[in-house]
Protein backbone atom coordinates (compact mmCIF):
# COMPACT_ATOMS: atom_id res chain seq x y z
CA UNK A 1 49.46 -58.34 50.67
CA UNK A 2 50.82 -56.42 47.53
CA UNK A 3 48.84 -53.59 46.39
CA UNK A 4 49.05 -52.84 42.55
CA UNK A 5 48.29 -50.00 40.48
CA UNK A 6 46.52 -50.06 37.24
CA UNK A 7 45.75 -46.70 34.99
CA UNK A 8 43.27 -46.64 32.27
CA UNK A 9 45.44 -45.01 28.91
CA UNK A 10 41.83 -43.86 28.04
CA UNK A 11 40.70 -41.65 30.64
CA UNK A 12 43.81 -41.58 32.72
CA UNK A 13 42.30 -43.04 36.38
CA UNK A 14 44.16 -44.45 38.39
CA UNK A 15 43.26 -47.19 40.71
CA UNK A 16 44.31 -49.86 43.02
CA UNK A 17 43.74 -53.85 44.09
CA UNK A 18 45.43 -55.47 46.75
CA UNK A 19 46.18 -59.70 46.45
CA UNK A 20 47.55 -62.04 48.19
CA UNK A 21 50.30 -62.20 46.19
CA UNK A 22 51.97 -60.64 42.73
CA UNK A 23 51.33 -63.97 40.67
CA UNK A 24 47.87 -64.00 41.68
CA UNK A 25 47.37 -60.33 39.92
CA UNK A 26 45.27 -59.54 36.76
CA UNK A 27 47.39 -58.25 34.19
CA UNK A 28 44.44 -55.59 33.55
CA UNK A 29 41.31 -54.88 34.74
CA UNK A 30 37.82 -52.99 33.70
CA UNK A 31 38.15 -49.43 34.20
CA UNK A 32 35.36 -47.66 36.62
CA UNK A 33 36.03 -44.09 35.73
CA UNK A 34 34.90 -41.22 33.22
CA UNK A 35 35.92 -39.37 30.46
CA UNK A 36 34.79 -36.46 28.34
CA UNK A 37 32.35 -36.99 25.92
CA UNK A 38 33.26 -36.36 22.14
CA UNK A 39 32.51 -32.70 21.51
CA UNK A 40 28.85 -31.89 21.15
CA UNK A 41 27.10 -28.70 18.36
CA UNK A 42 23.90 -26.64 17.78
CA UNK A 43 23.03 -24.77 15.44
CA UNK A 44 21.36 -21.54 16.37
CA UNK A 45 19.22 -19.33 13.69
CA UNK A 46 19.14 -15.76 14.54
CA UNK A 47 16.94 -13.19 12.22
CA UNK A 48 18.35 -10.03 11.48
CA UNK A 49 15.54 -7.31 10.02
CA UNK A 50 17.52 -5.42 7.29
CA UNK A 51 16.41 -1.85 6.39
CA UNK A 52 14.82 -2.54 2.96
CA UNK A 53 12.34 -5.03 4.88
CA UNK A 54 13.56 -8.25 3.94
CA UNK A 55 14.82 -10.70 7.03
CA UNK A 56 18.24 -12.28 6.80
CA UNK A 57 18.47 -15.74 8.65
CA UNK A 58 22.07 -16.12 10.36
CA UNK A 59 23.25 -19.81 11.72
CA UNK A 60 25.56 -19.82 14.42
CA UNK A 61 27.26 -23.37 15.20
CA UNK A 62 27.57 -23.41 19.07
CA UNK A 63 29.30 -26.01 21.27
CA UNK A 64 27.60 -27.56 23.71
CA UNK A 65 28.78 -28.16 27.58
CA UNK A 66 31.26 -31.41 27.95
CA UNK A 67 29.36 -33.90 29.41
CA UNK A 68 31.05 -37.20 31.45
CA UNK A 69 30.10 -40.45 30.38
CA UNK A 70 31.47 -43.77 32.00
CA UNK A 71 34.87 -44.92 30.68
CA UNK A 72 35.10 -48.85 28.71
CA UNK A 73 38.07 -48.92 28.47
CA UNK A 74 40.74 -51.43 29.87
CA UNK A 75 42.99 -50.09 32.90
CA UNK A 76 46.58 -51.38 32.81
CA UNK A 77 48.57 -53.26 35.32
CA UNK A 78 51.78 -50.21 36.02
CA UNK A 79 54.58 -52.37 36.82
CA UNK A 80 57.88 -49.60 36.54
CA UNK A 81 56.48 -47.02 38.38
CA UNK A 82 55.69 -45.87 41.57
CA UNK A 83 56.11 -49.47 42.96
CA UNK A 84 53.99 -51.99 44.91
CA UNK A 85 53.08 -50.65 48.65
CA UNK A 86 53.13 -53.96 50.73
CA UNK A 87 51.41 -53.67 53.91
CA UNK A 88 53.82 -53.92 57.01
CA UNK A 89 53.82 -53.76 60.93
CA UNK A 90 53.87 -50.43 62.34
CA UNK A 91 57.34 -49.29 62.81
CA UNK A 92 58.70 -49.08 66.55
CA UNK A 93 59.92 -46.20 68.12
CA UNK A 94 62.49 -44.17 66.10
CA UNK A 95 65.55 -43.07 68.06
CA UNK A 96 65.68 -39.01 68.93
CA UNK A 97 68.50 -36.64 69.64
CA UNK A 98 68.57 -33.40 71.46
CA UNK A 99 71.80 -31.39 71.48
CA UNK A 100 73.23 -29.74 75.41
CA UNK A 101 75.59 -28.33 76.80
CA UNK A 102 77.20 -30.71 79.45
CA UNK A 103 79.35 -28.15 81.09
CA UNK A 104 76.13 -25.97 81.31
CA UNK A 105 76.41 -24.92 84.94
CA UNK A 106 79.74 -24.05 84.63
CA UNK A 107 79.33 -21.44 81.70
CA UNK A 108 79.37 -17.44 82.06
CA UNK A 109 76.00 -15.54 82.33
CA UNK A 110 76.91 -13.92 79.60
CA UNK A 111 77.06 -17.38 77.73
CA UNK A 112 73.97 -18.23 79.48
CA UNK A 113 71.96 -15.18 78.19
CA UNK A 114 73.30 -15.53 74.42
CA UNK A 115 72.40 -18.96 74.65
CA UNK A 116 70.17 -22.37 74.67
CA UNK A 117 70.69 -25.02 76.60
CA UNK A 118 68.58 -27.45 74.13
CA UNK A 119 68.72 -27.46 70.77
CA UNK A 120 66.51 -30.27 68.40
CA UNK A 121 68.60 -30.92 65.24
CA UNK A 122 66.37 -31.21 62.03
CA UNK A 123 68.27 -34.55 61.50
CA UNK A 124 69.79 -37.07 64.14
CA UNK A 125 73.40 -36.44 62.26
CA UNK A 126 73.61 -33.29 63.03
CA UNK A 127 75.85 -31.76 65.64
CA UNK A 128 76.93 -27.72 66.84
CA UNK A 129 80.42 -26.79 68.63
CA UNK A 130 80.24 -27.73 72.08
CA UNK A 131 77.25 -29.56 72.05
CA UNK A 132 77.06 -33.34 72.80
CA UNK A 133 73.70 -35.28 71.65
CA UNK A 134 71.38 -37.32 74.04
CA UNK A 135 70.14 -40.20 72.21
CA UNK A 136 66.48 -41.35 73.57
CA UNK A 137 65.38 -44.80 72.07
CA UNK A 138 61.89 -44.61 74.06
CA UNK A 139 59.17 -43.30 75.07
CA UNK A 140 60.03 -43.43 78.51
CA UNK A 141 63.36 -41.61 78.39
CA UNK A 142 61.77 -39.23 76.04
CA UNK A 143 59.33 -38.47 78.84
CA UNK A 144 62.18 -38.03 81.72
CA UNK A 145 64.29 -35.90 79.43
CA UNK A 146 61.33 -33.40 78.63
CA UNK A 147 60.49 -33.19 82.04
CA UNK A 148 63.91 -32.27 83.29
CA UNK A 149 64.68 -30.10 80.00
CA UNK A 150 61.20 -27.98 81.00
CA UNK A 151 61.88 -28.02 84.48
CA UNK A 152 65.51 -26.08 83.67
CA UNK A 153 63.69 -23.96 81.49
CA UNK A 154 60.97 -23.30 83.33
CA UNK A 155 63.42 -21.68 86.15
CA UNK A 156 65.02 -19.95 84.10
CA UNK A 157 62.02 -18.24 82.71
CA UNK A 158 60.57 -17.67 86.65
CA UNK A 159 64.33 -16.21 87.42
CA UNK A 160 63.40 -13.37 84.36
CA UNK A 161 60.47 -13.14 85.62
CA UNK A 162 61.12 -11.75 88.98
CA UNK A 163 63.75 -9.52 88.28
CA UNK A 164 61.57 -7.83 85.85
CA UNK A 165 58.81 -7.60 89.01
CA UNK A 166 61.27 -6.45 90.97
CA UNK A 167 62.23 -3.84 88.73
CA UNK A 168 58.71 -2.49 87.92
CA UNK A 169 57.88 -2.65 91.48
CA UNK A 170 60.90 -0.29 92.33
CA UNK A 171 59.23 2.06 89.52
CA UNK A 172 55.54 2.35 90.75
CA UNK A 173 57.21 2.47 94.40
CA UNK A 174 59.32 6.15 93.27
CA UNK A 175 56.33 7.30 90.78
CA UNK A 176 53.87 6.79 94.04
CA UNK A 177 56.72 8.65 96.55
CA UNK A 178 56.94 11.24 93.81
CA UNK A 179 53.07 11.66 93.67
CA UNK A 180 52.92 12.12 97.80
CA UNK A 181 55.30 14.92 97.27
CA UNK A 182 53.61 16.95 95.10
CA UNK A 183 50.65 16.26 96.67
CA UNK A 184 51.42 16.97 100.44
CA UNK A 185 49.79 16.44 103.41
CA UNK A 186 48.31 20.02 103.17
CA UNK A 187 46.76 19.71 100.34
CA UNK A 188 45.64 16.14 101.26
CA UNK A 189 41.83 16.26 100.59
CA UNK A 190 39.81 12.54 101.54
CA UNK A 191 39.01 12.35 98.03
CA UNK A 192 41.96 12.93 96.71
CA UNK A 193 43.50 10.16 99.42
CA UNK A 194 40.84 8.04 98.15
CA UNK A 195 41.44 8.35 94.57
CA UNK A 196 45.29 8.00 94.96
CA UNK A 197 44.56 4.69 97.18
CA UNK A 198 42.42 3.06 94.46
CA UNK A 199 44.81 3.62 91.64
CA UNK A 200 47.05 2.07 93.75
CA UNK A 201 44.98 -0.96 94.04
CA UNK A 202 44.71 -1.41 90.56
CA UNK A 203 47.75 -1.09 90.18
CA UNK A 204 48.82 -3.63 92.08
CA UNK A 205 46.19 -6.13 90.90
CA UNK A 206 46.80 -5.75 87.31
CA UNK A 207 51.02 -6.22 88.35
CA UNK A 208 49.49 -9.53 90.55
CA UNK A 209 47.59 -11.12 87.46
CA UNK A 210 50.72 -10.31 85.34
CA UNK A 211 53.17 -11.67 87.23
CA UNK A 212 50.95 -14.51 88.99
CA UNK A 213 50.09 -16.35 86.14
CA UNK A 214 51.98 -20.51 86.08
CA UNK A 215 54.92 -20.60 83.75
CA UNK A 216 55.72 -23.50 81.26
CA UNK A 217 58.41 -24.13 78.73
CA UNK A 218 56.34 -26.49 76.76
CA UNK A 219 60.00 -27.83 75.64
CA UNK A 220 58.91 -30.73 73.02
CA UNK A 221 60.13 -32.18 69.96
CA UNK A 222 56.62 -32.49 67.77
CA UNK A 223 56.66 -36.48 68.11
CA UNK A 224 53.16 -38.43 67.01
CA UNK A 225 52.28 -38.60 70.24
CA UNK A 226 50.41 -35.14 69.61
CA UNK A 227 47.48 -36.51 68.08
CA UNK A 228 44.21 -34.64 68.61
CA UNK A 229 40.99 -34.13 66.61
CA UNK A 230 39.58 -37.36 64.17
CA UNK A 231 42.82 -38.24 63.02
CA UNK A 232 43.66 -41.65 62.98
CA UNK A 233 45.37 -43.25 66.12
CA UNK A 234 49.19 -44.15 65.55
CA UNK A 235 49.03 -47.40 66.81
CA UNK A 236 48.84 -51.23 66.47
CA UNK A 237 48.52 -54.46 68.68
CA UNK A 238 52.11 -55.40 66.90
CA UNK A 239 53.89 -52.54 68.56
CA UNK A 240 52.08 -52.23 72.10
CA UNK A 241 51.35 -48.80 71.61
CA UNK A 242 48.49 -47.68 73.24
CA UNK A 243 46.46 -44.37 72.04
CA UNK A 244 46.53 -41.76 73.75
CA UNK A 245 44.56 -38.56 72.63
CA UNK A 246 45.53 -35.25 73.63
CA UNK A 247 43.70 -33.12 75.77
């Protein structure tokens, strides 16, 4: 079913009819919009006392507000520009490439650090030194190769991770030994042993709920499948997809 556009040359509206085919169009139709009313004056009389005691009348011509009023003229069929929209299937599933390293495992640290393993081109043409693309057709290998591609980064993350733990634990272990030797068991008063045992506890809560919380890449490549709020679903009894909101 073609959809046509017509615009009104009075008013400028543009507006659109679908048919079940081109020959069946109207060449024009009855335009349904508004336009601006032909200009609209008052005249205002003002009196002005003058100092001998006469009054001198002044007239002011004012224009009114612009008021709408509905359009009769006769909207035109556009037939150059922008084109007819036709009403088609929704389209399958377009293909996607991701960029990686297939020697990965086998690269320096150094490489490793300066370095990501993924990489989503802007366009499915384009390619970086070294890099080999991995062409996913479906959603189902799109699915298996996010889940891997998170999983890797996801360790790599929880690797960082620890050795930064490790390394701040090493520095409240030497600031606490530190702190016992100034303080001394002679000069070890219960409250001060007290005191010194909660900060310690805080301490180590606050490094528990910093280090303790789940890590995930959330490694994705903005496809429709993201679809949350009222928007419309992306999907059609033509394609099988199913719609899936998400949560």
């Amino acid at each position: 079913m073609p959809m046509i556009d017509y615009r009104c040359p009075d008013c400028g509206r543009d507006d659109e009819r679908f048919y079940h085919s081109r020959g069946t169009a109207l060449a024009s139709i009855e335009c349904t919009g508004f336009k601006q009313a032909a200009p609209r004056y008052e005249e205002i009389e003002r009196e002005v006392p003058q100092p001998d005691g006469t009054v001198l009348i002044e007239k002011e011509r004012v224009e009114l507000a612009p008021v709408l009023e509905p359009c009769t003229g006769t909207a035109l069929q556009r037939v150059s520009l922008p084109g007819e929209l036709w009403a088609r299937p929704a389209r399958g599933f377009a293909d996607i490439t991701v960029l990686t390293y297939p020697d990965w495992d086998s690269r320096s640290d150094d490489f490793k650090r300066s370095h990501e393993r993924y990489y989503v081109p802007g366009r499915n043409y384009e390619t970086e030194p070294g890099m080999q693309p991995v062409v996913m057709n479906s959603m189902a290998d799109y699915n298996r190769f996010i889940k891997k591609a998170n999983e890797d980064i996801t360790s790599r993350m929880r690797d960082h991770r620890y050795m930064h733990e490790e390394y701040w634990k090493q520095r409240r272990k030497a600031l606490r030994e530190d702190v016992n030797a100034r303080i001394g068991p002679s000069r070890s008063h219960p409250l001060v042993a007290f005191l010194r045992r909660a900060m310690q506890a805080r301490s180590d809560r606050k490094s528990a709920r910093r280090y303790g919380k789940p890590l995930d890449a959330h490694f994705h490549s903005q496809l429709l499948e993201f679809n949350q709020g009222n928007m419309q679903d992306f999907c059609a009894e033509d394609t099988g997809w199913k719609s899936q909101r998400a949560k």
